[in-house]
C-alpha atoms as a PDB file:
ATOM      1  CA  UNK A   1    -128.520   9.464  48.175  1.00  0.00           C
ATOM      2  CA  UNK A   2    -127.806   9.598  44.282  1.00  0.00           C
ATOM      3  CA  UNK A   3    -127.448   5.817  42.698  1.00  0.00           C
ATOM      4  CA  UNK A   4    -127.491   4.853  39.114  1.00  0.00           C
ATOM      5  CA  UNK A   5    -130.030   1.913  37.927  1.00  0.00           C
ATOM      6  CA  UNK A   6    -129.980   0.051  34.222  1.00  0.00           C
ATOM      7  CA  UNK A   7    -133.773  -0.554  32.996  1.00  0.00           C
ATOM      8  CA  UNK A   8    -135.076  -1.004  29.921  1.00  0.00           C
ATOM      9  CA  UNK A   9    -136.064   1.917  28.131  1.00  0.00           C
ATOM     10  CA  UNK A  10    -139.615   1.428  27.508  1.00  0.00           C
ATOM     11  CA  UNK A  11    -140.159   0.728  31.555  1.00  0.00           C
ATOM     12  CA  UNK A  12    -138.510   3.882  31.914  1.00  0.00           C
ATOM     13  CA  UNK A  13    -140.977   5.668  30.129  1.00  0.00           C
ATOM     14  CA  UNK A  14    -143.662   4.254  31.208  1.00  0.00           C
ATOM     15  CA  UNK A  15    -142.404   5.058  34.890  1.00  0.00           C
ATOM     16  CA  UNK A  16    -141.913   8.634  33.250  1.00  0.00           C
ATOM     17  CA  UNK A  17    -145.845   8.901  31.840  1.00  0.00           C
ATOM     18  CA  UNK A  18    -147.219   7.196  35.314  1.00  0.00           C
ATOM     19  CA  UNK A  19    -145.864   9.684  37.097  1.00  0.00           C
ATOM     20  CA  UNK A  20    -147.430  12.219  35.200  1.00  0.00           C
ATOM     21  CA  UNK A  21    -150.817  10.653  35.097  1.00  0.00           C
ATOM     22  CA  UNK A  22    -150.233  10.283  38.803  1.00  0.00           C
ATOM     23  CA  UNK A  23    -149.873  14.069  38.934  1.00  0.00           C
ATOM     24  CA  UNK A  24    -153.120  14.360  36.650  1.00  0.00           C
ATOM     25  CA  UNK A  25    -155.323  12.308  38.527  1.00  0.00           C
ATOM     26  CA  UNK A  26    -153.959  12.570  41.928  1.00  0.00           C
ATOM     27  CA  UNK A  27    -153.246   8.735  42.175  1.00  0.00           C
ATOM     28  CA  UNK A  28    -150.020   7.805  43.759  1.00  0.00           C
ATOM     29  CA  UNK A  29    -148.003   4.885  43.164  1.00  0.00           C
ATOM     30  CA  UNK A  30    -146.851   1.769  45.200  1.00  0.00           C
ATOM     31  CA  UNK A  31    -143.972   3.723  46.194  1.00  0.00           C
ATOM     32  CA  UNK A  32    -143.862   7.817  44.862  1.00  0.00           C
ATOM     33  CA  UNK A  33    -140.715   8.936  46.144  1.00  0.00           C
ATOM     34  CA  UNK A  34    -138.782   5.948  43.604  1.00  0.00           C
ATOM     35  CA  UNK A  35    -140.911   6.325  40.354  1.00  0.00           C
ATOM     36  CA  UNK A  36    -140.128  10.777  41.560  1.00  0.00           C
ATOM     37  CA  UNK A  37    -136.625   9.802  41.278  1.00  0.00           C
ATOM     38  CA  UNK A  38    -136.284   7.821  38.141  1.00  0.00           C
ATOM     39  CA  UNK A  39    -138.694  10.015  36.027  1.00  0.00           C
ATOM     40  CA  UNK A  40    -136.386  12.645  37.134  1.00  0.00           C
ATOM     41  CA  UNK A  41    -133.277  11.316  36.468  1.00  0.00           C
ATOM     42  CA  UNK A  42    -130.614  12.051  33.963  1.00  0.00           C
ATOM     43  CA  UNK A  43    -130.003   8.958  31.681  1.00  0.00           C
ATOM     44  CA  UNK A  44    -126.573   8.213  30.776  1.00  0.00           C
ATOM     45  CA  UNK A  45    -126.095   8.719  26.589  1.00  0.00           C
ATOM     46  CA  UNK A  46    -125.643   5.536  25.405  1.00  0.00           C
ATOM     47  CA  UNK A  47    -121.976   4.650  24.688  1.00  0.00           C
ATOM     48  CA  UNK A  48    -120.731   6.726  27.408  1.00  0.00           C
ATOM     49  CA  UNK A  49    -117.588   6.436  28.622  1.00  0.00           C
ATOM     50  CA  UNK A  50    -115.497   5.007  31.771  1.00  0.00           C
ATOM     51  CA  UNK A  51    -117.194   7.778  34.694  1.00  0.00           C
ATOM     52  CA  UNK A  52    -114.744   8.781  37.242  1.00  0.00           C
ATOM     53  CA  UNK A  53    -114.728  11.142  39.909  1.00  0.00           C
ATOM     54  CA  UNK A  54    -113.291  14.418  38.672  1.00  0.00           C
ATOM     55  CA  UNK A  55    -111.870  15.581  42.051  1.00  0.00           C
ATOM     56  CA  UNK A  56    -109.945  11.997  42.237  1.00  0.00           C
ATOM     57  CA  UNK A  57    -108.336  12.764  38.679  1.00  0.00           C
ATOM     58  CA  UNK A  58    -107.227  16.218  40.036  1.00  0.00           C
ATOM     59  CA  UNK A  59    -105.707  14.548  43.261  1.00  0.00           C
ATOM     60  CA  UNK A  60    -103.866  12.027  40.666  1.00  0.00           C
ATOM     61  CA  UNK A  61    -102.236  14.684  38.386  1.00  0.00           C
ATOM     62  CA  UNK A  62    -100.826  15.847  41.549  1.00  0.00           C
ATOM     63  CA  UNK A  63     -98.381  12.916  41.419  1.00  0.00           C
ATOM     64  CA  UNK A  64     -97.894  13.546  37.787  1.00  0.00           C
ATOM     65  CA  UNK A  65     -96.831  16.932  38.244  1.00  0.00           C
ATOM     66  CA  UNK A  66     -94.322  16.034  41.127  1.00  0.00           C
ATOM     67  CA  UNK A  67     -92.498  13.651  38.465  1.00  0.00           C
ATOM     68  CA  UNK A  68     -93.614  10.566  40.778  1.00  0.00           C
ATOM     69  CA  UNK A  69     -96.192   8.463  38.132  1.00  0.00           C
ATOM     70  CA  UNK A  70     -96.808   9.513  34.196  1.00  0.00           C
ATOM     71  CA  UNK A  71     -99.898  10.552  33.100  1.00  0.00           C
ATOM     72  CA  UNK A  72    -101.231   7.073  32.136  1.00  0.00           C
ATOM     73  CA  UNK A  73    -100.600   5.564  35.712  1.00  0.00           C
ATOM     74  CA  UNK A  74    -102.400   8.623  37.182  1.00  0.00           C
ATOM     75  CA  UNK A  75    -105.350   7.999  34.714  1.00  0.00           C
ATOM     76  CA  UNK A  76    -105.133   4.157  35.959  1.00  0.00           C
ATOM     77  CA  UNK A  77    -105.393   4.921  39.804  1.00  0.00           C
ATOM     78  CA  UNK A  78    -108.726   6.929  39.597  1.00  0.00           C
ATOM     79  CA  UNK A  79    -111.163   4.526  40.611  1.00  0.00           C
ATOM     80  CA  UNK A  80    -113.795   4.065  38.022  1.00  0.00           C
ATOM     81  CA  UNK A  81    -117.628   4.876  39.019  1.00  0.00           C
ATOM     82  CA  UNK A  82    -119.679   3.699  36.105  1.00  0.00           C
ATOM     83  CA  UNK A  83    -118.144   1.263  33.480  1.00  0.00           C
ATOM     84  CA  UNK A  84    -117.848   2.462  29.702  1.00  0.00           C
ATOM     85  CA  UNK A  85    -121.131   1.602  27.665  1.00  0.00           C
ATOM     86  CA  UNK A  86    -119.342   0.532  24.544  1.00  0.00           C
ATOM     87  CA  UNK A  87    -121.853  -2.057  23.518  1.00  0.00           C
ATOM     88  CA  UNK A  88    -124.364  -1.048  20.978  1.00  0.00           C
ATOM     89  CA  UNK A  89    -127.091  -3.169  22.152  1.00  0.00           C
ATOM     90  CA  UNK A  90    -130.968  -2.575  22.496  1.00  0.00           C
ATOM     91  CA  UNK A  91    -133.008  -3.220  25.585  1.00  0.00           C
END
């Protein structure tokens, strides 16, 4: 299972350097297999945009191409993932 979480960034580090001390020192966590996950994770660059499925887009430009929607409806039927991160704001 893949999911996408918002947390601050300092918690993230600090889940990031517990796991490594966890490593260090042998000491596991409340629950290893989560804090595994997130310190491995790829965080999403802030501002990103509107995340779709690429496959979906593909399946839309099929309509495109057979005259039956223009290119901006076929953008507009791809169900969006992940929400744009236009806001510039710190956590």
């Amino acid at each position: 299972m893949e999911i996408v979480i918002k947390i601050p960034e300092w918690k993230y580090k600090s889940i990031c350097e517990g796991v490594e001390a966890s490593r260090r020192c042998g000491v596991v966590g409340v629950d290893p297999d989560i804090h595994e996950g997130i310190a491995n994770g790829t965080p999403l660059p802030k501002g990103h945009g509107t995340l779709v499925d690429r496959s979906e887009v593909i399946k839309s430009l099929f309509d495109y191409h057979k005259g039956k929607k223009t290119l901006g409806q076929c953008i507009e039927d791809v169900q969006t993932i992940i929400e744009a991160d236009w806001e510039d704001e710190e956590e």
